[in-house]
Protein backbone atom coordinates (compact mmCIF):
# COMPACT_ATOMS: atom_id res chain seq x y z
CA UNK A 1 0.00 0.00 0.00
CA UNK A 2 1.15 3.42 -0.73
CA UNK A 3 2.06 5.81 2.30
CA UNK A 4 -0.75 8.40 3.47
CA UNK A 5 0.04 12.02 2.21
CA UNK A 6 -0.57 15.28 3.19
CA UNK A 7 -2.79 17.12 1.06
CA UNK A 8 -3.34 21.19 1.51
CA UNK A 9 -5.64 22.20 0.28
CA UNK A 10 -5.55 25.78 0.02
CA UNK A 11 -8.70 28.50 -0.45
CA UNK A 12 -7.53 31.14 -2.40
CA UNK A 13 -10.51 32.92 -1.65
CA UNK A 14 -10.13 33.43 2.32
CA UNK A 15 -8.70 36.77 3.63
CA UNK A 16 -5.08 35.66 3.69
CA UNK A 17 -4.59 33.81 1.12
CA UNK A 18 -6.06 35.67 -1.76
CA UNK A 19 -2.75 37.16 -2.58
CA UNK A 20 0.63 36.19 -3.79
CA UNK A 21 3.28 35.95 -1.44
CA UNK A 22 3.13 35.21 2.47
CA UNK A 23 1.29 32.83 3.59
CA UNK A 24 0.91 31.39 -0.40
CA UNK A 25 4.14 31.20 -0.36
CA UNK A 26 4.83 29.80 2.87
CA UNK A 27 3.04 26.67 1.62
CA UNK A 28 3.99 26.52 -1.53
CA UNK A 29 7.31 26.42 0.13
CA UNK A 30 6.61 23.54 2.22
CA UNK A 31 5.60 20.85 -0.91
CA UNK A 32 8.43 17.53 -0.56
CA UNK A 33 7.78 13.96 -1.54
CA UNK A 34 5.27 13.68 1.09
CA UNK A 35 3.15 17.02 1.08
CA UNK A 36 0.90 17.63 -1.61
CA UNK A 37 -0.52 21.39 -2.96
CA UNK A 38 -3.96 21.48 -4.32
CA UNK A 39 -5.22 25.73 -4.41
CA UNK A 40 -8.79 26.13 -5.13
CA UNK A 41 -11.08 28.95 -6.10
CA UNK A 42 -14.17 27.28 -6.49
CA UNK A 43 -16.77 25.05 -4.84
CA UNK A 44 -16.46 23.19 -7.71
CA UNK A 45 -12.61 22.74 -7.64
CA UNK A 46 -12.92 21.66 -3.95
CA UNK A 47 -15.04 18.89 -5.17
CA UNK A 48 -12.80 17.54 -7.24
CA UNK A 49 -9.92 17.74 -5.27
CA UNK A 50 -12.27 15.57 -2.59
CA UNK A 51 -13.02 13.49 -4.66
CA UNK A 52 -9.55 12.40 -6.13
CA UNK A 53 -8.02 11.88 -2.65
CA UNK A 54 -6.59 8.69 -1.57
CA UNK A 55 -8.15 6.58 0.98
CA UNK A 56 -5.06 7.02 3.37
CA UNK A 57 -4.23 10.44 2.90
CA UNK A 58 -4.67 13.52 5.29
CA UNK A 59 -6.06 17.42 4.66
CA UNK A 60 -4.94 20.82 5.74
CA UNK A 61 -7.66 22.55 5.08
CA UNK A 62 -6.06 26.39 4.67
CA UNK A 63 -8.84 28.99 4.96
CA UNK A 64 -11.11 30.18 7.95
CA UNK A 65 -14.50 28.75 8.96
CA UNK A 66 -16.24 28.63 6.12
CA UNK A 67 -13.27 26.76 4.37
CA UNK A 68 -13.22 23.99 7.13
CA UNK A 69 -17.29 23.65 6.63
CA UNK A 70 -16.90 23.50 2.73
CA UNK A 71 -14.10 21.28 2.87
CA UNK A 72 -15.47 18.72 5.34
CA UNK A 73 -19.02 18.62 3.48
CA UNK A 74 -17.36 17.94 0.11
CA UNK A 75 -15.08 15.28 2.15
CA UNK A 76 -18.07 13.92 3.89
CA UNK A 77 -19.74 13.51 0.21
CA UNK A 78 -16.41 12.25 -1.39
CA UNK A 79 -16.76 9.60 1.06
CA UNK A 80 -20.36 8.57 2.00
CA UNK A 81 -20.36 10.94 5.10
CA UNK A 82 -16.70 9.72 6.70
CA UNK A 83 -13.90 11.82 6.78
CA UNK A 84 -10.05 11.43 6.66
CA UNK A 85 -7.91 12.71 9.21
CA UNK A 86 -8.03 17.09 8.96
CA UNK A 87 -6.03 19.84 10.08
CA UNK A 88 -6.37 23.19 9.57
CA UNK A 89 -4.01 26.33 8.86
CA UNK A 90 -5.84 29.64 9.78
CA UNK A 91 -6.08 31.82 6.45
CA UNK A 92 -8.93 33.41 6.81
CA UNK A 93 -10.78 36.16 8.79
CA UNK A 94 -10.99 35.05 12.42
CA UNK A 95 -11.20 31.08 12.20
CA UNK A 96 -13.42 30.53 15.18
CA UNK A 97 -13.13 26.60 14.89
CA UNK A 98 -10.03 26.48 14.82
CA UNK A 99 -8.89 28.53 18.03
CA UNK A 100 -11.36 26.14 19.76
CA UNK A 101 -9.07 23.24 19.28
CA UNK A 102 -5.71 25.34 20.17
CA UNK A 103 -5.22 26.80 16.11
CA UNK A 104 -3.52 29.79 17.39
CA UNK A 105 -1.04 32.42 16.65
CA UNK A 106 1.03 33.58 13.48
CA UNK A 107 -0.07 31.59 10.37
CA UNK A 108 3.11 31.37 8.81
CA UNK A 109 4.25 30.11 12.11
CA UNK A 110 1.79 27.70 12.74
CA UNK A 111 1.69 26.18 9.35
CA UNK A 112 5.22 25.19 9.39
CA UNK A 113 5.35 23.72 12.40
CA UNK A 114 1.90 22.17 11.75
CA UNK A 115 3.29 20.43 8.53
CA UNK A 116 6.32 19.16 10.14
CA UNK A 117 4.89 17.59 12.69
CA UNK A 118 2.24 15.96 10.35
CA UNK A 119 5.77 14.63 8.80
CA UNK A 120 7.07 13.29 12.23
CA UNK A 121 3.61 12.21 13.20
CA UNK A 122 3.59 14.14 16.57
CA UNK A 123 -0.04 15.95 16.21
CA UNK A 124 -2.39 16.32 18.98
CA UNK A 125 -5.76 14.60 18.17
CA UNK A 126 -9.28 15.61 18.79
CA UNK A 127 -11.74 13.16 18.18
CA UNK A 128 -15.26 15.00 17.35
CA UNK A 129 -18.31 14.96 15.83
CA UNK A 130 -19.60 18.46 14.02
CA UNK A 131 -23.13 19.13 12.94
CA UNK A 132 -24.94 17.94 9.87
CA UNK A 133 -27.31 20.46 8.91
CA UNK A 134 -29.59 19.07 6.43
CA UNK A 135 -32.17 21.61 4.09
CA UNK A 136 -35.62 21.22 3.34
CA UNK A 137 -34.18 20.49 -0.39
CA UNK A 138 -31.86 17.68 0.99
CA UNK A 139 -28.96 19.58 0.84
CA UNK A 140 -26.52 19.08 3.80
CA UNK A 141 -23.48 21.04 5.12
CA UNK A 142 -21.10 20.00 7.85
CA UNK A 143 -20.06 22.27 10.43
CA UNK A 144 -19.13 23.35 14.03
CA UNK A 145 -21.92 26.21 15.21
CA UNK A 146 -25.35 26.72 13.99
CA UNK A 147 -27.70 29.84 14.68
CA UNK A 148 -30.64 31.76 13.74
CA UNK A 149 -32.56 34.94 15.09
CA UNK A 150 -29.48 36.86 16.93
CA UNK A 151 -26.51 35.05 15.19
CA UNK A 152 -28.11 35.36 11.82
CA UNK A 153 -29.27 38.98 12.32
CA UNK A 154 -25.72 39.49 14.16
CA UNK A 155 -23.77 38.39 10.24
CA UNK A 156 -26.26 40.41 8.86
CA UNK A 157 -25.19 43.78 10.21
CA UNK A 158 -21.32 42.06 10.25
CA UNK A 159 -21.66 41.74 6.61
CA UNK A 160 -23.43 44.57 5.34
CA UNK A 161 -21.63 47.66 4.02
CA UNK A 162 -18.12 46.51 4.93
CA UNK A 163 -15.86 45.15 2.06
CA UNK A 164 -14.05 41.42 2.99
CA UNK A 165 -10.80 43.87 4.14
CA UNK A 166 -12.42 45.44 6.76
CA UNK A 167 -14.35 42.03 7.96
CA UNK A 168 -12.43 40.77 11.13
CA UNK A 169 -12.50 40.44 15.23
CA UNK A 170 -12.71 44.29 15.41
CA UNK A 171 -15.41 44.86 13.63
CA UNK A 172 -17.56 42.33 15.34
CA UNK A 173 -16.37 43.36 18.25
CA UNK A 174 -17.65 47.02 17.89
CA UNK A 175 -21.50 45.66 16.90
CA UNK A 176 -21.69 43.60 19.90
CA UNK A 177 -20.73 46.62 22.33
CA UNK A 178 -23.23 48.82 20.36
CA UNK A 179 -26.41 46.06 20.65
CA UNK A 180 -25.50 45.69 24.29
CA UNK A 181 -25.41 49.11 25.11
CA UNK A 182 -28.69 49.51 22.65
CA UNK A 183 -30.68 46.82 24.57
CA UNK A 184 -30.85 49.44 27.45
CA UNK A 185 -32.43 52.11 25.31
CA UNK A 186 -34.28 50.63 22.90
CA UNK A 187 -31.25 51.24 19.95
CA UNK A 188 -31.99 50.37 16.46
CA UNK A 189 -29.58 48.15 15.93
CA UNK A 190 -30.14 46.28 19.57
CA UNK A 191 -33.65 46.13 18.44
CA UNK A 192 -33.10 44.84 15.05
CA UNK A 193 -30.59 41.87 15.95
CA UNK A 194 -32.36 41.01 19.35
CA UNK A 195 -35.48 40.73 17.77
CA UNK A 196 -37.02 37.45 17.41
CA UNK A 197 -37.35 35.14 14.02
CA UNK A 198 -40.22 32.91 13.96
CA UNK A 199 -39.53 29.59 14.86
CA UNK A 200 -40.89 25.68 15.33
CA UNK A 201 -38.90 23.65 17.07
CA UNK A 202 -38.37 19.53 17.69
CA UNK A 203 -35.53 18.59 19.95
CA UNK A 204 -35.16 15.24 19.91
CA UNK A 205 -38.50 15.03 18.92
CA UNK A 206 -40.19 16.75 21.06
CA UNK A 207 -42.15 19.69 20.08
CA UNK A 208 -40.87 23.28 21.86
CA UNK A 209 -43.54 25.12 23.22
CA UNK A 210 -41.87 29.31 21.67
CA UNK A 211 -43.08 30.77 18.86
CA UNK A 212 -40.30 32.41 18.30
CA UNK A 213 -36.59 32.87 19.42
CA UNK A 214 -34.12 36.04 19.43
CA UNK A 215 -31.57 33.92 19.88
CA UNK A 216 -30.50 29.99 19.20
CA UNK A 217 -27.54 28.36 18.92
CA UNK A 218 -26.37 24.62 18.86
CA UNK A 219 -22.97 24.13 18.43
CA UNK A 220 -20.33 21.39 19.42
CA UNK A 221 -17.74 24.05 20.79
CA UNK A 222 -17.57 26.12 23.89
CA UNK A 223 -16.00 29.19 22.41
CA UNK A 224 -18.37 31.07 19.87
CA UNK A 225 -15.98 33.77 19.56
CA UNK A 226 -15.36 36.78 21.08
CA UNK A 227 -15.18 34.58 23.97
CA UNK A 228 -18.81 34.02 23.98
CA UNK A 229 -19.60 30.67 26.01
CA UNK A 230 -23.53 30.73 25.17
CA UNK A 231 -23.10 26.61 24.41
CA UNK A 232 -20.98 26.14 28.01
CA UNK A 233 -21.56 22.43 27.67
CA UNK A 234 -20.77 21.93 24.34
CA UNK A 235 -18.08 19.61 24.99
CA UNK A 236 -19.62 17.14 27.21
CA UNK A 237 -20.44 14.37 25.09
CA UNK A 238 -19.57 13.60 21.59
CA UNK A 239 -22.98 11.80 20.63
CA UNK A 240 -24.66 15.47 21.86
CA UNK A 241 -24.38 18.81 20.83
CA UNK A 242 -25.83 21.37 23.42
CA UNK A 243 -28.76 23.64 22.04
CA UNK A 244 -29.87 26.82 23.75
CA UNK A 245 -32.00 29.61 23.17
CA UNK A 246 -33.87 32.47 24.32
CA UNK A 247 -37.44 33.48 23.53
CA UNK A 248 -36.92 37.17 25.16
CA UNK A 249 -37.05 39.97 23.66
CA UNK A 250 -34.37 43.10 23.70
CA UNK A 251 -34.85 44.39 27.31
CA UNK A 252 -34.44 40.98 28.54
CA UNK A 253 -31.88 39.22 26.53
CA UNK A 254 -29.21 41.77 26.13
CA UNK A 255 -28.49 42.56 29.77
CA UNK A 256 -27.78 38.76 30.02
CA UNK A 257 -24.30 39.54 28.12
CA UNK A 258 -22.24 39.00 30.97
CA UNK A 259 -23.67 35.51 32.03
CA UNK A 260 -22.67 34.94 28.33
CA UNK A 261 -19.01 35.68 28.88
CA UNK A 262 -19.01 33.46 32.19
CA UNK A 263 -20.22 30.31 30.34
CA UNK A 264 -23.43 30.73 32.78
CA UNK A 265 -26.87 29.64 31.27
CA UNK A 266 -29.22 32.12 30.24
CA UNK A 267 -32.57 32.86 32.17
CA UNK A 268 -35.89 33.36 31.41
CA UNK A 269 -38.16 31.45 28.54
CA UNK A 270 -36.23 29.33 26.10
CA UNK A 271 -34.35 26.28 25.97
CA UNK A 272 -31.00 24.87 27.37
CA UNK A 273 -30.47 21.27 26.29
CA UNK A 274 -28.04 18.38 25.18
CA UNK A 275 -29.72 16.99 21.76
CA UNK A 276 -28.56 14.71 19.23
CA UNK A 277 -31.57 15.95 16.66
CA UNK A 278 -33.29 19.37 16.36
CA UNK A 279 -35.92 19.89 13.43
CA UNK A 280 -36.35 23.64 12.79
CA UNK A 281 -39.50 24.92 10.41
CA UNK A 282 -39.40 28.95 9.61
CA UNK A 283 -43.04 29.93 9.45
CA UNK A 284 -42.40 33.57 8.07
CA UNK A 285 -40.50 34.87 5.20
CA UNK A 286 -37.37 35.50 7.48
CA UNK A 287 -35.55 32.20 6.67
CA UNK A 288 -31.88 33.25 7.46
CA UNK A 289 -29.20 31.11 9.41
CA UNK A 290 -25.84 30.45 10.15
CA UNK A 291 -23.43 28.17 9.67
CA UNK A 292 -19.73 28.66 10.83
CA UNK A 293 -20.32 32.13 10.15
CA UNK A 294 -22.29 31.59 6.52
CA UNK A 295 -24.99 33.31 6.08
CA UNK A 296 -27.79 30.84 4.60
CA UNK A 297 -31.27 31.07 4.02
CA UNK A 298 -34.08 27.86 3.98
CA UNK A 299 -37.63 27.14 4.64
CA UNK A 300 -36.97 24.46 7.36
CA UNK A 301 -33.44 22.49 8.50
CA UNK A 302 -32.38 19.39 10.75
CA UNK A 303 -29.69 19.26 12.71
CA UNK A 304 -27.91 16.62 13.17
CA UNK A 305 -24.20 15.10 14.17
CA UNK A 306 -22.12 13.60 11.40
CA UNK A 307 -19.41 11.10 11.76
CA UNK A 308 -16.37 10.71 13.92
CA UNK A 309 -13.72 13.33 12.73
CA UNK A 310 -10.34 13.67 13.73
CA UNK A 311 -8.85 17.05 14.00
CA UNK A 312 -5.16 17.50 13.97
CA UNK A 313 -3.41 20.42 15.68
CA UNK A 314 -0.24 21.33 17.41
């Protein structure tokens, strides 16, 4: 049999790695007998590098969140919902995933002593399972953290009116301080995010008795970003992901911000659970949700967990 190799697979559409030089190069650098370079542009690309993979082989996936969730739902396709052994080399804008398995500091830094240690077989391992999230249409996506109502409307505002240069920790940093302080006053901004999307839910099939939520998350990590520990028991158990939302409205839910930053539960109507299923039907035209920070839009979605992934780091 022929030896596993290490395939990057690189996104040359995240924030640092659209242009030539640095971290490019840094990889490109890095290519020997053992350490493959596949760059990508498109969805479509991605695909086919999935699909052409050995059976034995392992991917850096270089890009930010939304690289890791394309690149383990075309893997997860390639390959009848299994995956192959992943790391991941921070290129894009704040790679939320990643820092919650230790993917920290300079990205140059990190990816060479990421790849040699692939070499030397010396990585740390985490063993998880992330969400499937599964349309009304039957299309699926793998990922980490899943949201609607204040995460969606939250990407929204992140998104709108800033070009992909000035998209980054700061700026969501400076929107969360402004619908805090806003949820005091009655702010328009406070009041647009924190207010509540229509909503059905099923956890575990049980019907949830809110019409409605301004805020929902389920996620498999503790760390949301920003240091935002909403899902504080995330990390329990890998056949669970922990679910929680709010069916407050402004007033209520954004003076809860510091309970947020502790990692304590939120109070007041909602939910707080550990599920393995939750079946979410949009009654009203506002559809949006998030993925790992993708902003997506669909009349109804299951969440799920997919199969047993191991994540590489150092």
């Amino acid at each position: 049999m022929r030896p596993g190799r290490i395939v990057v697979v690189v996104n040359r559409n995240a924030k640092k790695l659209r242009a030539e030089g640095g971290l490019v190069d840094t990889l490109r650098g890095l290519r020997s007998s053992a350490v493959v370079l596949r760059e990508t542009r498109s969805l479509l690309e991605l695909r086919d590098v999935c699909t052409s993979l050995r059976e034995d082989d392992t991917v850096v996936l270089a890009g930010g969140d939304g690289t890791l969730m394309a690149g383990l739902t075309a893997l997860s396709y390639a390959r009848d919902g299994s995956f192959p052994n992943v790391a991941i080399v921070p290129g894009g804008t704040v790679c939320t995933v990643g820092k919650a398995y230790g993917v920290r500091g300079n990205p140059t830094a990190y990816a060479k002593r990421l790849l040699a240690a692939l070499e030397r077989g010396t990585t740390k391992r985490h063993v998880v399972r992330p969400l499937r999230v599964t349309e009304a249409n039957g299309e699926a996506r793998v990922g980490f953290i899943f949201g609607f109502g204040l995460v969606a409307s939250f990407f929204d505002a992140y998104y709108t009116g800033r070009s992909r240069e000035a998209l980054g920790l700061g700026a969501a940093a400076r929107i969360v301080a402004e619908v805090f302080a806003g949820s005091f006053v009655g702010g328009a901004l406070a009041g647009r995010v924190l207010s509540p999307q229509p909503a059905h839910l099923e956890v575990d099939g049980a019907a949830v008795p809110h019409e409605g939520y301004s805020l929902f998350v389920a996620s498999v990590v503790r760390d949301l970003g920003l240091h935002m520990h909403l899902t504080y028991r995330a990390e329990e158990r890998i056949d669970r992901f922990h679910a929680v939302g709010s069916a407050l409205g402004p007033r209520e839910l954004g003076p809860q911000m510091p309970r947020v930053l502790a990692g304590k539960p939120l109070v007041g109507a909602g939910i707080d659970a550990l599920a393995s299923r939750i079946a979410v039907n949009f009654p009203s035209d506002r559809r949006a949700y998030v993925l790992d920070g993708e902003l997506l839009s669909a009349p109804s979605v299951e969440v799920g967990l997919a199969e047993e992934l191991t994540l590489l780091t150092v």
